[in-house]
N, C-alpha and C. Protein backbone atom coordinates (compact mmCIF):
# COMPACT_ATOMS: atom_id res chain seq x y z
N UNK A 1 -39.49 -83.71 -13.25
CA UNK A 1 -38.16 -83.31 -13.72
C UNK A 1 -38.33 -82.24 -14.79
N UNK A 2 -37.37 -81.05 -14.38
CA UNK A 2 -37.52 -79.84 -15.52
C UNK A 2 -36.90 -80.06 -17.07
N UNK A 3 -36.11 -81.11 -16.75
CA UNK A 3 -34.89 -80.79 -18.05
C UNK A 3 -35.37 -81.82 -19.23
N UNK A 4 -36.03 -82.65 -18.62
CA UNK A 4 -36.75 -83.77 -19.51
C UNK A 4 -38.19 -84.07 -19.50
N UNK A 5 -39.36 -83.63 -19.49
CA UNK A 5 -40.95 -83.94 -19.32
C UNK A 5 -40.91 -85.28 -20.08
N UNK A 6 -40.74 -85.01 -21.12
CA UNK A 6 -40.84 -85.99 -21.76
C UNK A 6 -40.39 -86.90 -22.41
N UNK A 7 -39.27 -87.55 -21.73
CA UNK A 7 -38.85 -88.85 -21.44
C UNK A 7 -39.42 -88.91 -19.92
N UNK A 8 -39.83 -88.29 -19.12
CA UNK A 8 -40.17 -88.84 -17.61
C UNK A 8 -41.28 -89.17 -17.74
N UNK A 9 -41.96 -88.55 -19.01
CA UNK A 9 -43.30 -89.49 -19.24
C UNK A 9 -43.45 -90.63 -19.96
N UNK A 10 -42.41 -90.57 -20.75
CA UNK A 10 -42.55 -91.90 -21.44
C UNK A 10 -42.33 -93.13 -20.35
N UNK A 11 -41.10 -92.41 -19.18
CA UNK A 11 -40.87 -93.69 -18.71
C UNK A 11 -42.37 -94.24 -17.85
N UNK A 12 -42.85 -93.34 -17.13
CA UNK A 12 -44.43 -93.26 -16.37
C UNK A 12 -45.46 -94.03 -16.57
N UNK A 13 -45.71 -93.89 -17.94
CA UNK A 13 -46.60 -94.07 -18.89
C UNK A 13 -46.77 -96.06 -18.90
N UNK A 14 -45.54 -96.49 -19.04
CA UNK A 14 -45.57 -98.10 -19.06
C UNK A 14 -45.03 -98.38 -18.01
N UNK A 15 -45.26 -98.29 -17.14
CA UNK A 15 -44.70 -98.21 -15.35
C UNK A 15 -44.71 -99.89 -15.46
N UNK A 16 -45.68 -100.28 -15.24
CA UNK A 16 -45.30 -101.61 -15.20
C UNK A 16 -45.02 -102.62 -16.16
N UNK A 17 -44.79 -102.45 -17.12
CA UNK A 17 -43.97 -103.33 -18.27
C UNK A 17 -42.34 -103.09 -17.84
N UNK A 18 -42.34 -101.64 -17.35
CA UNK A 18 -40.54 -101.71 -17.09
C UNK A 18 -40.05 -102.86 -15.79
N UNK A 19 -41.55 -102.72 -15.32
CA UNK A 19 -40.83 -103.36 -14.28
C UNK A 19 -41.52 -104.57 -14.07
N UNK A 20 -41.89 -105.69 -15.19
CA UNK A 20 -42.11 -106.62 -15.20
C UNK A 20 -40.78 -107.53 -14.65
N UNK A 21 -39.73 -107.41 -15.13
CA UNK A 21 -38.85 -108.32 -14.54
C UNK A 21 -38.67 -108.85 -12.99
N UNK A 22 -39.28 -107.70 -12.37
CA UNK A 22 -38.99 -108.27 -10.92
C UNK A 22 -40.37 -109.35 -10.47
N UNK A 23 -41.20 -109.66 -11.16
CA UNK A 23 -41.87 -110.40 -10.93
C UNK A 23 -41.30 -111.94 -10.90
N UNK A 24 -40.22 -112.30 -11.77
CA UNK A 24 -39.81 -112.99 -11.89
C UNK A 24 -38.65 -113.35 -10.45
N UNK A 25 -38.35 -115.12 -10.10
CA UNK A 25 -37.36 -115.33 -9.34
C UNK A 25 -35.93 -114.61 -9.89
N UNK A 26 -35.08 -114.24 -8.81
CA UNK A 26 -34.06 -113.59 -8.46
C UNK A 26 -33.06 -114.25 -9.39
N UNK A 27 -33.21 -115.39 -9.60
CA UNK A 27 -32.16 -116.01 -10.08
C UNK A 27 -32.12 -116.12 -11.68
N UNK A 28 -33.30 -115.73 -12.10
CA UNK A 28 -33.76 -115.73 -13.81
C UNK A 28 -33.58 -114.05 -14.23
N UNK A 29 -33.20 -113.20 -13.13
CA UNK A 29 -33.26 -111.86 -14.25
C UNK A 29 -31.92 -111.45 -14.56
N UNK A 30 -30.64 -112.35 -14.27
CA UNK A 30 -29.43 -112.04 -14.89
C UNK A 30 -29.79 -112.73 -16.47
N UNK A 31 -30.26 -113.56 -16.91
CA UNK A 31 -30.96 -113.70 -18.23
C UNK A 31 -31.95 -113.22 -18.79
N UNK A 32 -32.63 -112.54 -17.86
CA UNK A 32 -33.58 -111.64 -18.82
C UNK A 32 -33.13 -110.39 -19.51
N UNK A 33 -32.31 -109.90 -19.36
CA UNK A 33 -31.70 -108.76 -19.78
C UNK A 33 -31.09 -108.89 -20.89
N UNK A 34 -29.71 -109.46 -21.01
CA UNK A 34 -29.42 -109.66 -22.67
C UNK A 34 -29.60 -109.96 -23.40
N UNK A 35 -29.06 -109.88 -24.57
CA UNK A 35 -29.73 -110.50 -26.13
C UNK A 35 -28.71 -111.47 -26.25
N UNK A 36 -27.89 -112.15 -25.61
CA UNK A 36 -27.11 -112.61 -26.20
C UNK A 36 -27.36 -113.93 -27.29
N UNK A 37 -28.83 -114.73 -26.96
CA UNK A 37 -29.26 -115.62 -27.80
C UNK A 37 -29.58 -114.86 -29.06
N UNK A 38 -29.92 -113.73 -28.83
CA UNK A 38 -30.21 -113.35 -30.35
C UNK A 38 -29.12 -112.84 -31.01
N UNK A 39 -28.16 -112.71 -30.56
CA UNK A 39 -26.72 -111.87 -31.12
C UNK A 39 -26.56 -113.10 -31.97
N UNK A 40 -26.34 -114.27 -30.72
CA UNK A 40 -25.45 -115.09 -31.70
C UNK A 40 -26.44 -116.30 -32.54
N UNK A 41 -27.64 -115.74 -32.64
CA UNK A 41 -28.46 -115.95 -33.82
C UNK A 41 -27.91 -115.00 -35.14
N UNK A 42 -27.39 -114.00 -34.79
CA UNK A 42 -27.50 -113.25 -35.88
C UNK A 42 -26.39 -113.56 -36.52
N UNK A 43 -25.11 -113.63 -35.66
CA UNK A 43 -23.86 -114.03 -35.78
C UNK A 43 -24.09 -115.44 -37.16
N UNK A 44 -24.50 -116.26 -36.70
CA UNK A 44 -24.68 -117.64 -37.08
C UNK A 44 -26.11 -117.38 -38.54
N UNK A 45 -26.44 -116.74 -38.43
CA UNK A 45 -26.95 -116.36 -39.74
C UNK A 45 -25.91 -115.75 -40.92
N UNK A 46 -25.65 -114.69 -40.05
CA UNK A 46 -24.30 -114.03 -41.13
C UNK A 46 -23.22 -114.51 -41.41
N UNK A 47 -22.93 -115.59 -40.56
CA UNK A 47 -21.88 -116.90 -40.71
C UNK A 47 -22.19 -117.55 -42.36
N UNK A 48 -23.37 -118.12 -41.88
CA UNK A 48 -23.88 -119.32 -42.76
C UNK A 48 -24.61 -118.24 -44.40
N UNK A 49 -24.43 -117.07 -44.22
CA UNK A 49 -24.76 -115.95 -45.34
C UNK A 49 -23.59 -116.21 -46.31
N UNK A 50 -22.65 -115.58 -45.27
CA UNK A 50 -21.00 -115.71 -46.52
C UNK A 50 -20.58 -116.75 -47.01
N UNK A 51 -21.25 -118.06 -46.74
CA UNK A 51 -20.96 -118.71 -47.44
C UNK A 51 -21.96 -118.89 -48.67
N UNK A 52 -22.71 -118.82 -48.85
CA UNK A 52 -23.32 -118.78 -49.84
C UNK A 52 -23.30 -117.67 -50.88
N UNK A 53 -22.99 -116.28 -50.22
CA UNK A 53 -22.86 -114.99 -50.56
C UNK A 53 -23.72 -114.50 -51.53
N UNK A 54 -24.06 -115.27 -52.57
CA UNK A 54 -25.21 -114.76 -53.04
C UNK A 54 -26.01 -115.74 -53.51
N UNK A 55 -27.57 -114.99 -53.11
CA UNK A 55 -28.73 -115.57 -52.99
C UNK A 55 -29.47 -115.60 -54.53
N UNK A 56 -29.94 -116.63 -55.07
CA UNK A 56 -30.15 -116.43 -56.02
C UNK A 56 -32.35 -115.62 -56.22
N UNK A 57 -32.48 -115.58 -55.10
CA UNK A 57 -33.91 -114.98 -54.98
C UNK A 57 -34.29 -114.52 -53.41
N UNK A 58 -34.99 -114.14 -53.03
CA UNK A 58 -35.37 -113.63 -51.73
C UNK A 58 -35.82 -115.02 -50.89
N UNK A 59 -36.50 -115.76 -51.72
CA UNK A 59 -37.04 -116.82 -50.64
C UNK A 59 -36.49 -117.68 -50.35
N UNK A 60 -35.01 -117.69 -51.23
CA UNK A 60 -33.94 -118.75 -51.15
C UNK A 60 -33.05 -118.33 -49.59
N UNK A 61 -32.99 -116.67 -49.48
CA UNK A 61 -32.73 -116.41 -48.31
C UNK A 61 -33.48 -116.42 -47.54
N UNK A 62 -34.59 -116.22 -47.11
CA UNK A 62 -35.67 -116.28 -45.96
C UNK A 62 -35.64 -118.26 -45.65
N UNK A 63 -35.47 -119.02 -46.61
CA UNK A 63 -35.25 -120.39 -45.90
C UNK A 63 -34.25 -120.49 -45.21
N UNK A 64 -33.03 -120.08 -45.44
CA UNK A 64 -32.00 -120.38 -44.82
C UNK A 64 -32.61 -119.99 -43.31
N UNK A 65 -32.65 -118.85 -43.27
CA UNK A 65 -33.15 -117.87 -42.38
C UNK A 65 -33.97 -119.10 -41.08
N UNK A 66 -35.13 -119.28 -42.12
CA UNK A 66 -36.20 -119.71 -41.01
C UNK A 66 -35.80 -121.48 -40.75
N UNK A 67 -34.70 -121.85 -41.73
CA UNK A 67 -34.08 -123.36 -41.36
C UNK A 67 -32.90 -123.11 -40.07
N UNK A 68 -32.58 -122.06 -39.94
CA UNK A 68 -31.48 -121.98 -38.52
C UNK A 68 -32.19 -121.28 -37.50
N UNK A 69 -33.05 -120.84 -37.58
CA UNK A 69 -34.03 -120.18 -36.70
C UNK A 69 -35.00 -121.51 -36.04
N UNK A 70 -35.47 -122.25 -36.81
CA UNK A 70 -36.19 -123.53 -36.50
C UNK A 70 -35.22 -124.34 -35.71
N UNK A 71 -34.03 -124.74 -35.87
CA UNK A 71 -32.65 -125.47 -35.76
C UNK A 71 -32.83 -124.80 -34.26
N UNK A 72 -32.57 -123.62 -33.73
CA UNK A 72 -32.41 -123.11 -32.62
C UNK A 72 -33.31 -123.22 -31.78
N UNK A 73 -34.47 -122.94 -32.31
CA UNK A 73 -35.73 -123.05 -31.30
C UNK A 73 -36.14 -124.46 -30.61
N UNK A 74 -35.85 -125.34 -31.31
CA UNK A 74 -35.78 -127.03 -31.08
C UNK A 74 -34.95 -127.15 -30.36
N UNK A 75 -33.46 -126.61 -30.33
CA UNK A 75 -32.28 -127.07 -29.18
C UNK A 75 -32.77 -126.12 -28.46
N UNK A 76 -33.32 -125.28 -28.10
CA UNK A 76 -33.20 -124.43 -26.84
C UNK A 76 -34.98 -125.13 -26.10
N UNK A 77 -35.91 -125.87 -26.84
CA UNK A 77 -37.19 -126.54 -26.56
C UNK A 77 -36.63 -127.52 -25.77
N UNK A 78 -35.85 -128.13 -26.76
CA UNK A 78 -35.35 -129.82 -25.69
C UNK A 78 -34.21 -129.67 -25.02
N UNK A 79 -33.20 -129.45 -25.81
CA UNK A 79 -32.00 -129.22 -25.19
C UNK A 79 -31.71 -128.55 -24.22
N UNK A 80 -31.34 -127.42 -23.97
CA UNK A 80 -30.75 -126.49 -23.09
C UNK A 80 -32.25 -126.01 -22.28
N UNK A 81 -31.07 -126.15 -21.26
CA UNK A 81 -32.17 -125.76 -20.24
C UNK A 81 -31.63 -123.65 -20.09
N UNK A 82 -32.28 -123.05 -20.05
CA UNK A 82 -31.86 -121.70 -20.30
C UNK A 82 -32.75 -120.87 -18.60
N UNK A 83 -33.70 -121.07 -18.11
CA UNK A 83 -34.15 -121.10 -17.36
C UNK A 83 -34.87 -122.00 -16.36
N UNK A 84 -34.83 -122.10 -15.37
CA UNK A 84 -35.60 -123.24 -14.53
C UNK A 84 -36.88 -122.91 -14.28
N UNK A 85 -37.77 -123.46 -14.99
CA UNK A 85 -39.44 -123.19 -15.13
C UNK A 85 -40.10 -123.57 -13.93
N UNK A 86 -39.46 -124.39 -12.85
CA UNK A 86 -40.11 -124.97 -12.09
C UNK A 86 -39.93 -123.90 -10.55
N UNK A 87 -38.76 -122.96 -10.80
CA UNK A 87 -38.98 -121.77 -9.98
C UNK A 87 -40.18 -121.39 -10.06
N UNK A 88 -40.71 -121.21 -10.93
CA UNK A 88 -42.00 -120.06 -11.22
C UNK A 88 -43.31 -120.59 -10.73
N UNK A 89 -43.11 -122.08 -10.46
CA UNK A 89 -44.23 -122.66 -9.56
C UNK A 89 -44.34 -122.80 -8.40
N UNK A 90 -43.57 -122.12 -7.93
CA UNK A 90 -43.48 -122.56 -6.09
C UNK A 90 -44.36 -121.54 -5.38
């Protein structure tokens, strides 16, 4: 391509990382694509921010932080099923 070299190389260049997704079953790459778990991580951080509104030190915010971040990772471990793992073994 004349008008772009280089973005046609960038895309080239990691050829197959772009197209890791299709490795995956058909039915798991309408979730691979969005962020929406992380949006509304962020959402729910900045939620639970204003209420406190101000932090009285940095590490007082980084707990909050890594106490709703921990909170999430545990319900999405046990709880929610977000993908079916047992596709990927057949």
């Amino acid at each position: 391509m004349k008008l772009y070299p280089s973005l046609v190389n960038k895309l080239e260049t990691p050829r197959e990382a772009l197209l890791a997704c299709l490795a995956f079953p058909l039915s798991h790459r309408p979730r691979l694509r969005p962020t929406n778990a992380v949006e509304r991580l962020n959402r729910e951080i900045a939620r639970r921010s204003d209420v406190v509104q101000i932090f009285p030190n940095e590490q007082a915010r980084l707990r909050l932080i890594a106490a709703l971040a921990m909170k999430w990772a545990e319900e999405w471990a046990t709880g929610k099923r977000y993908l079916d793992l047992e596709l990927l073994y057949l």
